[in-house]
C-alpha atoms as a PDB file:
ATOM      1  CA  UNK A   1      29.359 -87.817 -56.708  1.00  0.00           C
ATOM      2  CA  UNK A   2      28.567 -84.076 -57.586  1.00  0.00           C
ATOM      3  CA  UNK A   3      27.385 -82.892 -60.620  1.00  0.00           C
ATOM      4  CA  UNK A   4      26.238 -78.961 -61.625  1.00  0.00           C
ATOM      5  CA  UNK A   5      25.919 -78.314 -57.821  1.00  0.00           C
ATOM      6  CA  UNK A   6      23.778 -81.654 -57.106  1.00  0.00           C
ATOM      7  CA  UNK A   7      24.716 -84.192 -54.945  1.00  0.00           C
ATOM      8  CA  UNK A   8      23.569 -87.133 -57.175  1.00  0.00           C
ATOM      9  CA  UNK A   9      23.426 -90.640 -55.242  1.00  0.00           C
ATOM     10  CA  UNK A  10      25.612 -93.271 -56.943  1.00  0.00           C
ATOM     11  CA  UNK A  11      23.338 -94.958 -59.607  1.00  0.00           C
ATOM     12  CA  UNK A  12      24.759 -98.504 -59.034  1.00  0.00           C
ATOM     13  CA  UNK A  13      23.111 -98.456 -55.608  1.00  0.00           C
ATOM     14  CA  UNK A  14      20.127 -96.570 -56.110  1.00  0.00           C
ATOM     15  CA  UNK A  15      17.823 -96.803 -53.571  1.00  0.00           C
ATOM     16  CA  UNK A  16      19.787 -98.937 -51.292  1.00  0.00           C
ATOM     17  CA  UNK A  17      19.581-101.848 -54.438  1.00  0.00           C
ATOM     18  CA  UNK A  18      22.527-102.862 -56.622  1.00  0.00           C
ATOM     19  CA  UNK A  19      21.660-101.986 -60.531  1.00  0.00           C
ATOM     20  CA  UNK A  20      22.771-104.749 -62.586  1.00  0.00           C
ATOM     21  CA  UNK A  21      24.373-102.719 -65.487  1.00  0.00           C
ATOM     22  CA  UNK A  22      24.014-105.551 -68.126  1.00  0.00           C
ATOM     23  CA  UNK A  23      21.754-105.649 -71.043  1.00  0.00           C
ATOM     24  CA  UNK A  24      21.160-109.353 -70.294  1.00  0.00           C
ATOM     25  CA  UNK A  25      20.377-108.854 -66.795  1.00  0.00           C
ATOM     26  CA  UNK A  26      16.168-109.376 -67.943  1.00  0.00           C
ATOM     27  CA  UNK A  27      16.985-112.838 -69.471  1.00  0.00           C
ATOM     28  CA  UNK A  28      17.250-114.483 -66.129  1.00  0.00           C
ATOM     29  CA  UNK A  29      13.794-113.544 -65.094  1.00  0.00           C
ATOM     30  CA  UNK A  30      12.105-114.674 -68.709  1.00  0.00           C
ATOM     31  CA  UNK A  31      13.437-118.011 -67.616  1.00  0.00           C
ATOM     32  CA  UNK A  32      12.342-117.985 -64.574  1.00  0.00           C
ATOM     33  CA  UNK A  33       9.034-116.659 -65.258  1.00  0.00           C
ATOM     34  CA  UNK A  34       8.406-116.918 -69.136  1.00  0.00           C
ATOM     35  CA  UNK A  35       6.123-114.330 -70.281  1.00  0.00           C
ATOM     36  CA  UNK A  36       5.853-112.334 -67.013  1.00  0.00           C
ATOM     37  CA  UNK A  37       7.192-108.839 -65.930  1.00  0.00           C
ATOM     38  CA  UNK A  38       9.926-107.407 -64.272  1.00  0.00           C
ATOM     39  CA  UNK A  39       9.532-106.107 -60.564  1.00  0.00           C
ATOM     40  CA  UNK A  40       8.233-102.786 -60.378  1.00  0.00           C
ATOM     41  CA  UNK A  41       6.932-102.616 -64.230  1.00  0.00           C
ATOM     42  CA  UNK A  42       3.321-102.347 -64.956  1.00  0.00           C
ATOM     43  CA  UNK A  43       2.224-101.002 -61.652  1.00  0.00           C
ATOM     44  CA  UNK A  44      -1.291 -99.272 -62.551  1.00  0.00           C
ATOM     45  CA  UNK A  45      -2.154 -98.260 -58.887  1.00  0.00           C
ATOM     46  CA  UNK A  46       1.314 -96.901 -58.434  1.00  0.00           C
ATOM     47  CA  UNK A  47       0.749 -92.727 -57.751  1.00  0.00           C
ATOM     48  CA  UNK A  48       3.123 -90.465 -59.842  1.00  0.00           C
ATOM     49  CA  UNK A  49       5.390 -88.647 -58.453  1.00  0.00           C
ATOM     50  CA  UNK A  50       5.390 -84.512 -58.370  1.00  0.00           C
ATOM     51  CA  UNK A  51       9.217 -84.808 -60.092  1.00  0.00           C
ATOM     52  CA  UNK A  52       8.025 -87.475 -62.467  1.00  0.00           C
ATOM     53  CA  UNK A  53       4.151 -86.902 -63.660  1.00  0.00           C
ATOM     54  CA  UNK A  54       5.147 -88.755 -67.223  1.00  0.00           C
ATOM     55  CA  UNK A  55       5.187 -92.510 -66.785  1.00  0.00           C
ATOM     56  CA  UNK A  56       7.705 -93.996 -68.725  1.00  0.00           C
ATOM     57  CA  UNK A  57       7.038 -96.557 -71.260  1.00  0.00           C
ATOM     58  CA  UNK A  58       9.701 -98.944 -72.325  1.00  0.00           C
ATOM     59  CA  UNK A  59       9.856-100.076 -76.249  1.00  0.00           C
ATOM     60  CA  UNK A  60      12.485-102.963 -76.452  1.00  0.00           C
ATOM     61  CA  UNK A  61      14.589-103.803 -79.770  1.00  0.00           C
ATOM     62  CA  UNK A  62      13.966-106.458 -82.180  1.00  0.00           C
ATOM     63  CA  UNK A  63      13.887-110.068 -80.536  1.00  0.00           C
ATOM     64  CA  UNK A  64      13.736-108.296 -77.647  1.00  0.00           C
ATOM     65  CA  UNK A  65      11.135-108.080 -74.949  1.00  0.00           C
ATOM     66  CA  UNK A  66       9.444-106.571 -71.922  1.00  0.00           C
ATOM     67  CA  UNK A  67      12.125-108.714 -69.646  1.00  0.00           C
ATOM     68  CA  UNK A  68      14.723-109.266 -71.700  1.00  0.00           C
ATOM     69  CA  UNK A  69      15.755-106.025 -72.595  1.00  0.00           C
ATOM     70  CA  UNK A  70      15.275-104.001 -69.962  1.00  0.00           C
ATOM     71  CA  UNK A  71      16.514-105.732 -66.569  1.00  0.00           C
ATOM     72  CA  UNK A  72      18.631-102.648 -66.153  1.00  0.00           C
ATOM     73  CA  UNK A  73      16.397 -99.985 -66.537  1.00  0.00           C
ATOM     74  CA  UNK A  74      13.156-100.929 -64.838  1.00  0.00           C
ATOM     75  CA  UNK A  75      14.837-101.164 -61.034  1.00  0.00           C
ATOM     76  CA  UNK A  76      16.975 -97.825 -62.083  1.00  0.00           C
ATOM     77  CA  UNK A  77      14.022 -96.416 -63.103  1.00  0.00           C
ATOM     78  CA  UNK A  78      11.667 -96.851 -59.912  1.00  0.00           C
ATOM     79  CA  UNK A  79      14.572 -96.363 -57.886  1.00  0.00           C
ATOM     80  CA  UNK A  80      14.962 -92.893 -59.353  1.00  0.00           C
ATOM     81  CA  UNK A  81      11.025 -91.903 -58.884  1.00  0.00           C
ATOM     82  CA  UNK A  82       9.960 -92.935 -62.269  1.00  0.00           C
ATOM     83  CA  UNK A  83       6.849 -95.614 -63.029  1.00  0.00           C
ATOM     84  CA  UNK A  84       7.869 -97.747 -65.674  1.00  0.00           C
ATOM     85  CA  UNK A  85       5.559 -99.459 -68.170  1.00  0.00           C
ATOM     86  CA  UNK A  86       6.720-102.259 -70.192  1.00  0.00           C
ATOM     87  CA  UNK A  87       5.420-104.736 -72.813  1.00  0.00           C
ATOM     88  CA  UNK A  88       6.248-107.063 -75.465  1.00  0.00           C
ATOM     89  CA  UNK A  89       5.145-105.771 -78.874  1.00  0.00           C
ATOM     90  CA  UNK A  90       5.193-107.641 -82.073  1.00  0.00           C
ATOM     91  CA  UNK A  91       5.601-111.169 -80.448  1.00  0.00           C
ATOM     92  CA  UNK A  92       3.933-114.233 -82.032  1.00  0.00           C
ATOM     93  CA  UNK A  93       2.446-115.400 -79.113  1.00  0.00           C
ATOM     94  CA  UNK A  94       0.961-118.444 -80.349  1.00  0.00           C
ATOM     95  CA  UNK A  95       4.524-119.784 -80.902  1.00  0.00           C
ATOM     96  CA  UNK A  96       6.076-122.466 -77.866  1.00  0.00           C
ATOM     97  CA  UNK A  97       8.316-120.170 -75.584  1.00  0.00           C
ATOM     98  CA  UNK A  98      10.998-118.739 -76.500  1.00  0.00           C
ATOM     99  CA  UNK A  99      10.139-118.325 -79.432  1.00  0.00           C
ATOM    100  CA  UNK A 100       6.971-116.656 -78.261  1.00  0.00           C
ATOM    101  CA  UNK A 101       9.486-114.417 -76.275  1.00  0.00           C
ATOM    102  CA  UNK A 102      10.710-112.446 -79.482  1.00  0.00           C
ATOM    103  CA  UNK A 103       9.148-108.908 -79.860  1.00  0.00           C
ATOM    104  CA  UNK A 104       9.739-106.992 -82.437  1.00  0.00           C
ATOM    105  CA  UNK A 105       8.829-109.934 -85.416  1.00  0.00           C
ATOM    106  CA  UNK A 106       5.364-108.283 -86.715  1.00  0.00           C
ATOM    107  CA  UNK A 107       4.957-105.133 -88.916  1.00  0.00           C
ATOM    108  CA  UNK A 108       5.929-102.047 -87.827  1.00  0.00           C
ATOM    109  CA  UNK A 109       2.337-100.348 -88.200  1.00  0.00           C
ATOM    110  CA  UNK A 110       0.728-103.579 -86.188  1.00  0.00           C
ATOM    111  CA  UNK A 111       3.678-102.875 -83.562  1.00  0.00           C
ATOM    112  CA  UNK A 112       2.677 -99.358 -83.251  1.00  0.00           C
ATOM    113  CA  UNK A 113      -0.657 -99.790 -82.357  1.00  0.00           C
ATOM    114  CA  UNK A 114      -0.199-102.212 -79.376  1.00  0.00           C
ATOM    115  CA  UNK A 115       2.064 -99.284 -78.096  1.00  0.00           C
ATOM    116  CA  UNK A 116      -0.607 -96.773 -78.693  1.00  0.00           C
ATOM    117  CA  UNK A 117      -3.233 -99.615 -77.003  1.00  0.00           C
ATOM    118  CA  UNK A 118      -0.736-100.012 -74.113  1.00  0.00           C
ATOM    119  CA  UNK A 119      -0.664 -95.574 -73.743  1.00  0.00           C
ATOM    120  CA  UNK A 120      -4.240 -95.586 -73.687  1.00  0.00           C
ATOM    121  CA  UNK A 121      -3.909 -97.570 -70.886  1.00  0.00           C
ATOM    122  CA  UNK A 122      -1.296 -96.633 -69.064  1.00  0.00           C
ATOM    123  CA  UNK A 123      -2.979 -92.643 -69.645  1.00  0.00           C
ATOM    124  CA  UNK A 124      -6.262 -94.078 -68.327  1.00  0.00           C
ATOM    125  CA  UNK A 125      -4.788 -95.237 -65.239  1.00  0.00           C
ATOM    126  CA  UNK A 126      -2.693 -92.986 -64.246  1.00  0.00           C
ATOM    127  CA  UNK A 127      -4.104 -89.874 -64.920  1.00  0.00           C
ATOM    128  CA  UNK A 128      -0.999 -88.446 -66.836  1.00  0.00           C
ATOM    129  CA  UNK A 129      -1.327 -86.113 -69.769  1.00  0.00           C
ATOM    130  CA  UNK A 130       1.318 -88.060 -71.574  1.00  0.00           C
ATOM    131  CA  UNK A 131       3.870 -90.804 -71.522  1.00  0.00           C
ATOM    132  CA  UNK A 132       7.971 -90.275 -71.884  1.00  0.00           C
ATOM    133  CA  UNK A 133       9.252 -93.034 -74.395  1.00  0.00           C
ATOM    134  CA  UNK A 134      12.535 -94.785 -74.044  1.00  0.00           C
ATOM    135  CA  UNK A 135      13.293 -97.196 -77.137  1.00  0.00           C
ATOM    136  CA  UNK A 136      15.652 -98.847 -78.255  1.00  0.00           C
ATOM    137  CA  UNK A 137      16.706-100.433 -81.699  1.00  0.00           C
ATOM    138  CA  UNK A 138      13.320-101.142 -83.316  1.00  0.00           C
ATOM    139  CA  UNK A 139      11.446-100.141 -80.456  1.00  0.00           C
ATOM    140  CA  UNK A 140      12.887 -96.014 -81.037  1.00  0.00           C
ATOM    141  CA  UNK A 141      10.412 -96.221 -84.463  1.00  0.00           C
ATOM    142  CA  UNK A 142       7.954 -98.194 -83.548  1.00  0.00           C
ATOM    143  CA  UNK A 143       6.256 -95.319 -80.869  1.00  0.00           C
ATOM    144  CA  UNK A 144       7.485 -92.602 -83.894  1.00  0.00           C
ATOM    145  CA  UNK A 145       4.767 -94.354 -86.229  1.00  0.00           C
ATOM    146  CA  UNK A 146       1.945 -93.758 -83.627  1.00  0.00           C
ATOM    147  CA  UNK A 147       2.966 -90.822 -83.559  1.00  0.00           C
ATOM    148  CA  UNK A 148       3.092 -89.262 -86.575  1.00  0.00           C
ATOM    149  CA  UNK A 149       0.234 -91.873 -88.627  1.00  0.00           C
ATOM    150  CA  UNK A 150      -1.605 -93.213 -85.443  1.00  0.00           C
ATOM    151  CA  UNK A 151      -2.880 -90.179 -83.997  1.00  0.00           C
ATOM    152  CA  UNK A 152      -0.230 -90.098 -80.643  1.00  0.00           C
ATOM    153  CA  UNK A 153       1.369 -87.000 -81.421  1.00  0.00           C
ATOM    154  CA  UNK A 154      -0.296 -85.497 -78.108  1.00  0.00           C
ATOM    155  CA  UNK A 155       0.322 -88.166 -75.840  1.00  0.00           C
ATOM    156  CA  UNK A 156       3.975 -88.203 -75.693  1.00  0.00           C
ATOM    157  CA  UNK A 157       6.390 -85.773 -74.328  1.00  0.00           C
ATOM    158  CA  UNK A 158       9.870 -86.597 -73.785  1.00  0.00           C
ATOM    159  CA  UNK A 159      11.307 -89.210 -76.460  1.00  0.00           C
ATOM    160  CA  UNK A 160      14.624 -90.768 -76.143  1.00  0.00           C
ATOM    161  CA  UNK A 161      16.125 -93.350 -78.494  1.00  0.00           C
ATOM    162  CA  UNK A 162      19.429 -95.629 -77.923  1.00  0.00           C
ATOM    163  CA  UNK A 163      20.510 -97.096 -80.902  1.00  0.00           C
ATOM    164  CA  UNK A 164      17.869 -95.185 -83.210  1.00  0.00           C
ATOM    165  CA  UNK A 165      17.744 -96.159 -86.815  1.00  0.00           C
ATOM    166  CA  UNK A 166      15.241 -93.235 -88.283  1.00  0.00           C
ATOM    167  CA  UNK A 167      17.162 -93.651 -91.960  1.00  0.00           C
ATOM    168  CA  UNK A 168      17.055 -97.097 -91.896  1.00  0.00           C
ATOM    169  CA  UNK A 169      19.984 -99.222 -91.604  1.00  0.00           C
ATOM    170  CA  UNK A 170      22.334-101.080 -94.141  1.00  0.00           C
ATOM    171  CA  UNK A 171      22.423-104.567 -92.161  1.00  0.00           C
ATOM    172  CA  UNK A 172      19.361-105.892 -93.694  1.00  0.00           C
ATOM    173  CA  UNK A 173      19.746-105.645 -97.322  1.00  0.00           C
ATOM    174  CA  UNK A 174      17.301-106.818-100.099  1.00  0.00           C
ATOM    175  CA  UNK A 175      19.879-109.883-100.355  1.00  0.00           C
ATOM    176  CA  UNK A 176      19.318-110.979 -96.838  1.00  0.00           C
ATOM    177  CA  UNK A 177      15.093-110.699 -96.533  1.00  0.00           C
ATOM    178  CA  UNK A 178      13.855-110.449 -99.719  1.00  0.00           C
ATOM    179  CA  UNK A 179      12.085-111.483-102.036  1.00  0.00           C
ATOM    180  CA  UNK A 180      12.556-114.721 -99.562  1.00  0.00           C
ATOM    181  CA  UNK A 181      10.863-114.327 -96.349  1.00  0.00           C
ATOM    182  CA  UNK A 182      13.143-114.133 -93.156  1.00  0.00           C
ATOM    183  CA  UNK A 183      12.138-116.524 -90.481  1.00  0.00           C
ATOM    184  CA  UNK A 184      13.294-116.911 -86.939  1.00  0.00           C
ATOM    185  CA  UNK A 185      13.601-120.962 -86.489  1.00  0.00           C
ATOM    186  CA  UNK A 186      13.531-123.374 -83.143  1.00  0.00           C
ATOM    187  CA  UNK A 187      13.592-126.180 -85.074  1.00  0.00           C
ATOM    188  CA  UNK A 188      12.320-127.627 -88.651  1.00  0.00           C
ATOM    189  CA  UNK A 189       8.357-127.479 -87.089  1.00  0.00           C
ATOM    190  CA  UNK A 190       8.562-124.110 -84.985  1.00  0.00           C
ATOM    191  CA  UNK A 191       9.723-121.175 -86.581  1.00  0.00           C
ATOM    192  CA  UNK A 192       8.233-117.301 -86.564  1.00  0.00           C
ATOM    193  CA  UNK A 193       8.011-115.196 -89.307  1.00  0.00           C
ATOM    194  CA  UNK A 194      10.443-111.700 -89.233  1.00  0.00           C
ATOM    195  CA  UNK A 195       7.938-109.271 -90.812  1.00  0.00           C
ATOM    196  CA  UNK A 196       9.571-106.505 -89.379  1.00  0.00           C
ATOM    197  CA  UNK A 197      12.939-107.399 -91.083  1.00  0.00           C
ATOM    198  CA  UNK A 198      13.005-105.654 -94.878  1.00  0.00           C
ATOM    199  CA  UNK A 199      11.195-102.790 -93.101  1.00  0.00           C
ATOM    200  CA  UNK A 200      13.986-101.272 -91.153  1.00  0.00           C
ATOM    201  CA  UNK A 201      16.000-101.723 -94.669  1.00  0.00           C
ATOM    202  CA  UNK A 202      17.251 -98.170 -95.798  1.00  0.00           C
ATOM    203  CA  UNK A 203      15.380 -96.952 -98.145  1.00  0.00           C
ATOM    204  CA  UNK A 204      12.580 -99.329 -97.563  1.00  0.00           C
ATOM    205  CA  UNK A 205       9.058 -98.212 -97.897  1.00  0.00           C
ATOM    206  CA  UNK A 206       8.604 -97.672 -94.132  1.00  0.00           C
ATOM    207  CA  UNK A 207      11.344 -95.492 -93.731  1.00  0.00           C
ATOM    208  CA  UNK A 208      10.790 -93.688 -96.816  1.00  0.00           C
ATOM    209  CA  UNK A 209       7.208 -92.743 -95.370  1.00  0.00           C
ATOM    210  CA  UNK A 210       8.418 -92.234 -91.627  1.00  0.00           C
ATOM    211  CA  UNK A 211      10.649 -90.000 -92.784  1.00  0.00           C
ATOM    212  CA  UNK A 212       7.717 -88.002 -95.107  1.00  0.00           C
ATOM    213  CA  UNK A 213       7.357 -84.328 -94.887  1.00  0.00           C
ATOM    214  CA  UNK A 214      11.361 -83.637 -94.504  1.00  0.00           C
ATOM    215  CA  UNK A 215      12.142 -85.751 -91.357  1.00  0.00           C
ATOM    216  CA  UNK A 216      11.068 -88.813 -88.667  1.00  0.00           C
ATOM    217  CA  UNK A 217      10.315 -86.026 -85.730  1.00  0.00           C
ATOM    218  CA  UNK A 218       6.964 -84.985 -84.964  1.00  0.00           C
ATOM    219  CA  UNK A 219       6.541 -81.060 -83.972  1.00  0.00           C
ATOM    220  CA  UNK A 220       5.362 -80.900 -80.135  1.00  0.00           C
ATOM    221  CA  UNK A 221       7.551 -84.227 -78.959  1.00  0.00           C
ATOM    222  CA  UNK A 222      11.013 -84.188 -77.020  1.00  0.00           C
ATOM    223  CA  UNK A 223      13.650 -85.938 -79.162  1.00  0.00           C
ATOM    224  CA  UNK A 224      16.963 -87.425 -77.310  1.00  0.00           C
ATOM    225  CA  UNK A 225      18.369 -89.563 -79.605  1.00  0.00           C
ATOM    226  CA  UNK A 226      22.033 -91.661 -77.954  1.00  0.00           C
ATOM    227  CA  UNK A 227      24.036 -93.655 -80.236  1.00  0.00           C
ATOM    228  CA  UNK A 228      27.017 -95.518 -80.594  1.00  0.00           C
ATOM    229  CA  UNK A 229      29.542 -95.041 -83.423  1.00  0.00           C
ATOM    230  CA  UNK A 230      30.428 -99.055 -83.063  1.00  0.00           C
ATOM    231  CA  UNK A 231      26.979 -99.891 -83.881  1.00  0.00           C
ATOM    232  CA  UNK A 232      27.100-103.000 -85.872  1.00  0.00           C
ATOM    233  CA  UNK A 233      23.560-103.398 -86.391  1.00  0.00           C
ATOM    234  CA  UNK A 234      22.498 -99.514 -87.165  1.00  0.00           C
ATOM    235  CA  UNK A 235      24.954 -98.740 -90.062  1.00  0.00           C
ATOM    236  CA  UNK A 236      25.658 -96.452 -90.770  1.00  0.00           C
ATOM    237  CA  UNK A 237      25.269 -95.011 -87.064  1.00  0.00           C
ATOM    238  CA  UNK A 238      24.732 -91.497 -88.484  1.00  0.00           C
ATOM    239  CA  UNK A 239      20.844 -93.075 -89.003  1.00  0.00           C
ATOM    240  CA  UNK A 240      20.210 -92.812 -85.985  1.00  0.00           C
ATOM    241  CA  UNK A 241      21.247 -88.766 -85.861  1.00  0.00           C
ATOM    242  CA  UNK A 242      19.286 -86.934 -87.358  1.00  0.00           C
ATOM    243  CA  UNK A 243      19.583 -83.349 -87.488  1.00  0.00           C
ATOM    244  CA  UNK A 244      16.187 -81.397 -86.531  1.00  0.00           C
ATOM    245  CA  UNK A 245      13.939 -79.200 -89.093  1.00  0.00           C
ATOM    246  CA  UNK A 246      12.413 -76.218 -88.287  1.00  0.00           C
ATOM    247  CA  UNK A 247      10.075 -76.309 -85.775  1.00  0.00           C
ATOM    248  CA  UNK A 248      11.884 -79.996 -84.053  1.00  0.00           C
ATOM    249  CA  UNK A 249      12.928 -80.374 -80.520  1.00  0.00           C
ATOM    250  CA  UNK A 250      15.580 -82.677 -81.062  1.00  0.00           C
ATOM    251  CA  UNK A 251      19.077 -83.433 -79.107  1.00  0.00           C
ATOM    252  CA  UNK A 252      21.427 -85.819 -80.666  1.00  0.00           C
ATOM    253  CA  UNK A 253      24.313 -87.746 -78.393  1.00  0.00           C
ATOM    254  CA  UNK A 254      27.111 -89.875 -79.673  1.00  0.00           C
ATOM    255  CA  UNK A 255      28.216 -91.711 -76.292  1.00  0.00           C
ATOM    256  CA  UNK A 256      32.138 -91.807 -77.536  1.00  0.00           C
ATOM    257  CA  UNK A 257      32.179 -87.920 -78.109  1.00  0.00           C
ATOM    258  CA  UNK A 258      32.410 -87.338 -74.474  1.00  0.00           C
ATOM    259  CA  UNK A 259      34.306 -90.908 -73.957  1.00  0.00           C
ATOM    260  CA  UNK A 260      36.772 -92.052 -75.541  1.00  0.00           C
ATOM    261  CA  UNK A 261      36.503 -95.965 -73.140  1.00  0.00           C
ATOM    262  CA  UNK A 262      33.239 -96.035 -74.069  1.00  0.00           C
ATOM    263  CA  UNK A 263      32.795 -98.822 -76.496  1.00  0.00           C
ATOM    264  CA  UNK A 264      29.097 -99.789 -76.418  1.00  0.00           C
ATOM    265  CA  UNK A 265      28.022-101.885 -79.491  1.00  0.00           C
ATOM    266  CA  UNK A 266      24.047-101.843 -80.230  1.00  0.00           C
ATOM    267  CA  UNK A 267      23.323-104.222 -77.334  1.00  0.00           C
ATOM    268  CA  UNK A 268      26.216-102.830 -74.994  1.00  0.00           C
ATOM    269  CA  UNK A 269      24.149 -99.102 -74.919  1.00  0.00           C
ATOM    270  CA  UNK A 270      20.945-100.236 -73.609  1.00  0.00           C
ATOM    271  CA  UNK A 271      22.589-101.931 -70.737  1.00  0.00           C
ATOM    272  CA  UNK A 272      25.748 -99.520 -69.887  1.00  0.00           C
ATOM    273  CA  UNK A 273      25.378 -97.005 -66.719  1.00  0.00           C
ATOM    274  CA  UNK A 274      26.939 -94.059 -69.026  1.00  0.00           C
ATOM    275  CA  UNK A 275      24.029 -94.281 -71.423  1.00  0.00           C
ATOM    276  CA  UNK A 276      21.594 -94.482 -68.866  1.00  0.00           C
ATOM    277  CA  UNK A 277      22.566 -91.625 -67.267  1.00  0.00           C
ATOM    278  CA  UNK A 278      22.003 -89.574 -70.041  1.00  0.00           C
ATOM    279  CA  UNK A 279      18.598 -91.353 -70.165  1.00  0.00           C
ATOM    280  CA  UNK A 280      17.669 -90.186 -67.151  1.00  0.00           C
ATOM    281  CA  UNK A 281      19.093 -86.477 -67.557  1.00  0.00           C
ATOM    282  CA  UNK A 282      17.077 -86.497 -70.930  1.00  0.00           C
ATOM    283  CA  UNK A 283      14.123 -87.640 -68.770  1.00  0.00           C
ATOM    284  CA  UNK A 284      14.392 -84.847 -66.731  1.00  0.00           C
ATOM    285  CA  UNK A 285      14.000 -82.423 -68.880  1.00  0.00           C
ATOM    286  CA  UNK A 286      18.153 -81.171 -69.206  1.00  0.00           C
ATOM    287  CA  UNK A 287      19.144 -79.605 -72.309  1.00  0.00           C
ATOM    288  CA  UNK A 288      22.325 -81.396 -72.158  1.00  0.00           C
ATOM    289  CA  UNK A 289      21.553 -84.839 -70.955  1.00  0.00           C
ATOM    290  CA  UNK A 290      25.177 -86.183 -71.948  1.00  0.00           C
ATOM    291  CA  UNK A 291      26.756 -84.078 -69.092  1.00  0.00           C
ATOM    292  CA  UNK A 292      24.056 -83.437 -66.231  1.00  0.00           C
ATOM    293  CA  UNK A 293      22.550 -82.263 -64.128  1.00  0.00           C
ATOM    294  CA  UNK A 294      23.317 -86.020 -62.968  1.00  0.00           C
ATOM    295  CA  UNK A 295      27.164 -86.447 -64.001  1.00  0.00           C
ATOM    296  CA  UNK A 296      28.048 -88.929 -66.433  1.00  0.00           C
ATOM    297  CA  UNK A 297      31.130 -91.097 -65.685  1.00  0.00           C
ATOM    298  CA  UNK A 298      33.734 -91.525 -68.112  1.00  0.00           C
ATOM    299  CA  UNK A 299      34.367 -95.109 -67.906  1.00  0.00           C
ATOM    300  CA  UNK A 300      35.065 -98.472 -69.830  1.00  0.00           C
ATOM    301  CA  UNK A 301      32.165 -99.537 -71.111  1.00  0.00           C
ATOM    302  CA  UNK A 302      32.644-103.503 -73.235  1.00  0.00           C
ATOM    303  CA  UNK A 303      30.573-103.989 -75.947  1.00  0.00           C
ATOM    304  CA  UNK A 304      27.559-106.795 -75.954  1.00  0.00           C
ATOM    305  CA  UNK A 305      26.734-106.199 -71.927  1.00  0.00           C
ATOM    306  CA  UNK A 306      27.640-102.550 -71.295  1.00  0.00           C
END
């Protein structure tokens, strides 16, 4: 395939290794190995590469986690140069597997600073300056917080979203999570409690203060924000778009603008080889990561697996 002059290798075989394009393609290995990490995630003596001198760090959605949601991306990723860093934020781990496999449960503000805890690290080790971010659902604000109240706003460069819900979204209403709690249940003993729920309300108090000072974006960081207009989770979708304010660096990609076969839900565009494409194009640094430099296919994408 040849995009803006480049001969780009087909992404499906990257590196001489099928790509499962599937956003459950991570649940298999939690199963296997509850708790663990995929292949080629979390490699601290791993050297940088000259192309690639950001490692990336993965932020999954709600009930997601450092397998589950990304056994797409991480294998992409290394294949394409890139050292992933993954981890499961938000997750009451004292709670009997799988339960104890759901990210995304805690507040927001206690989320943010295990990612800022896991940058740290990942900084430390590897020498970078900063990190690139790919989130997705819960896991694009989560990083945004650190940023902007956590003291991060230096340690991140490139930032791109799928699914991003900056305004909130209309899903969770008051009538759904409050005033009752919202619990995630195994049975009548085990359940978890879904802190995180009546925060990503619009309007809620978290989103009315991540959005202080006239927007979410935080001068000096690389916005990419990718969403779906059949999001049934982000509504409206338009949430996740943003426009930028003076001074922000921000793209923003709706994936059926330059598809009309693209029907990715909010699961389907963390798992679908059109989105990341544009992932990786944002990652590189183009200024128009939904056509190239690495050309995105035009193809039927389902919703729920991509």
């Amino acid at each position: 395939m040849r995009a803006a002059g480049i001969e780009v290798e087909s992404l499906r075989t990257a590196g001489g290794t099928k790509v499962d394009y599937d956003f459950f393609a991570g649940v298999a290995p939690e199963v296997l190995n509850p708790g663990g990490t995929l292949p080629g995630a979390n490699e601290w003596d791993r050297p940088l590469s000259a192309a690639h001198p950001n490692p990336v760090v993965l932020m999954h959605g709600t009930a997601g986690g450092a397998q589950t949601n990304w056994g797409a991306y991480v294998p992409l990723l290394v294949q394409q140069g890139f050292s992933p860093f993954t981890l499961t934020f938000g997750a009451v781990t004292t709670a009997p597997w799988p339960l104890s496999a759901l990210g995304g449960m805690a507040p927001i503000e206690d989320s943010a600073a295990q990612f800022g805890a896991l940058v740290d690290r990942v900084l430390n080790a590897t020498g970078a300056k900063k990190v690139d971010v790919v989130g997705h659902s819960q896991g694009t604000i989560v990083p945004d917080y650190y940023a902007k109240f956590l003291g991060g706003a230096d340690k991140i460069g490139t930032y791109v979203s799928l699914a991003p819900l900056w305004q909130g979204t209309e899903v969770f209403t008051n009538k759904l999570v409050g005033p009752v709690e919202f619990h995630v249940a195994l049975d009548a003993t085990h359940h978890v409690h879904f802190a995180s729920a009546k925060q990503m309300i619009r309007g809620s108090d978290f989103i009315t203060k991540l959005n202080s000072g006239g927007g979410p974006y935080v001068p000096g960081i690389h916005y990419v924000n990718i969403s779906t207009r059949h999001d049934e989770f982000v509504r409206p979708y338009t949430s996740g778009q943003v426009p930028g304010g003076l001074g922000d660096d921000v793209i923003n990609i709706v994936v059926q603008d330059t598809c009309d076969r693209d029907f990715s839900d909010h699961l389907a565009i963390a798992g679908s080889r059109r989105a990341a494409t544009m992932v990786l194009n944002a990652l590189d640094g183009s200024a128009d990561p939904a056509h190239g430099p690495r050309g995105v296919p035009c193809e039927l994408v389902p919703p729920i697996l991509g």
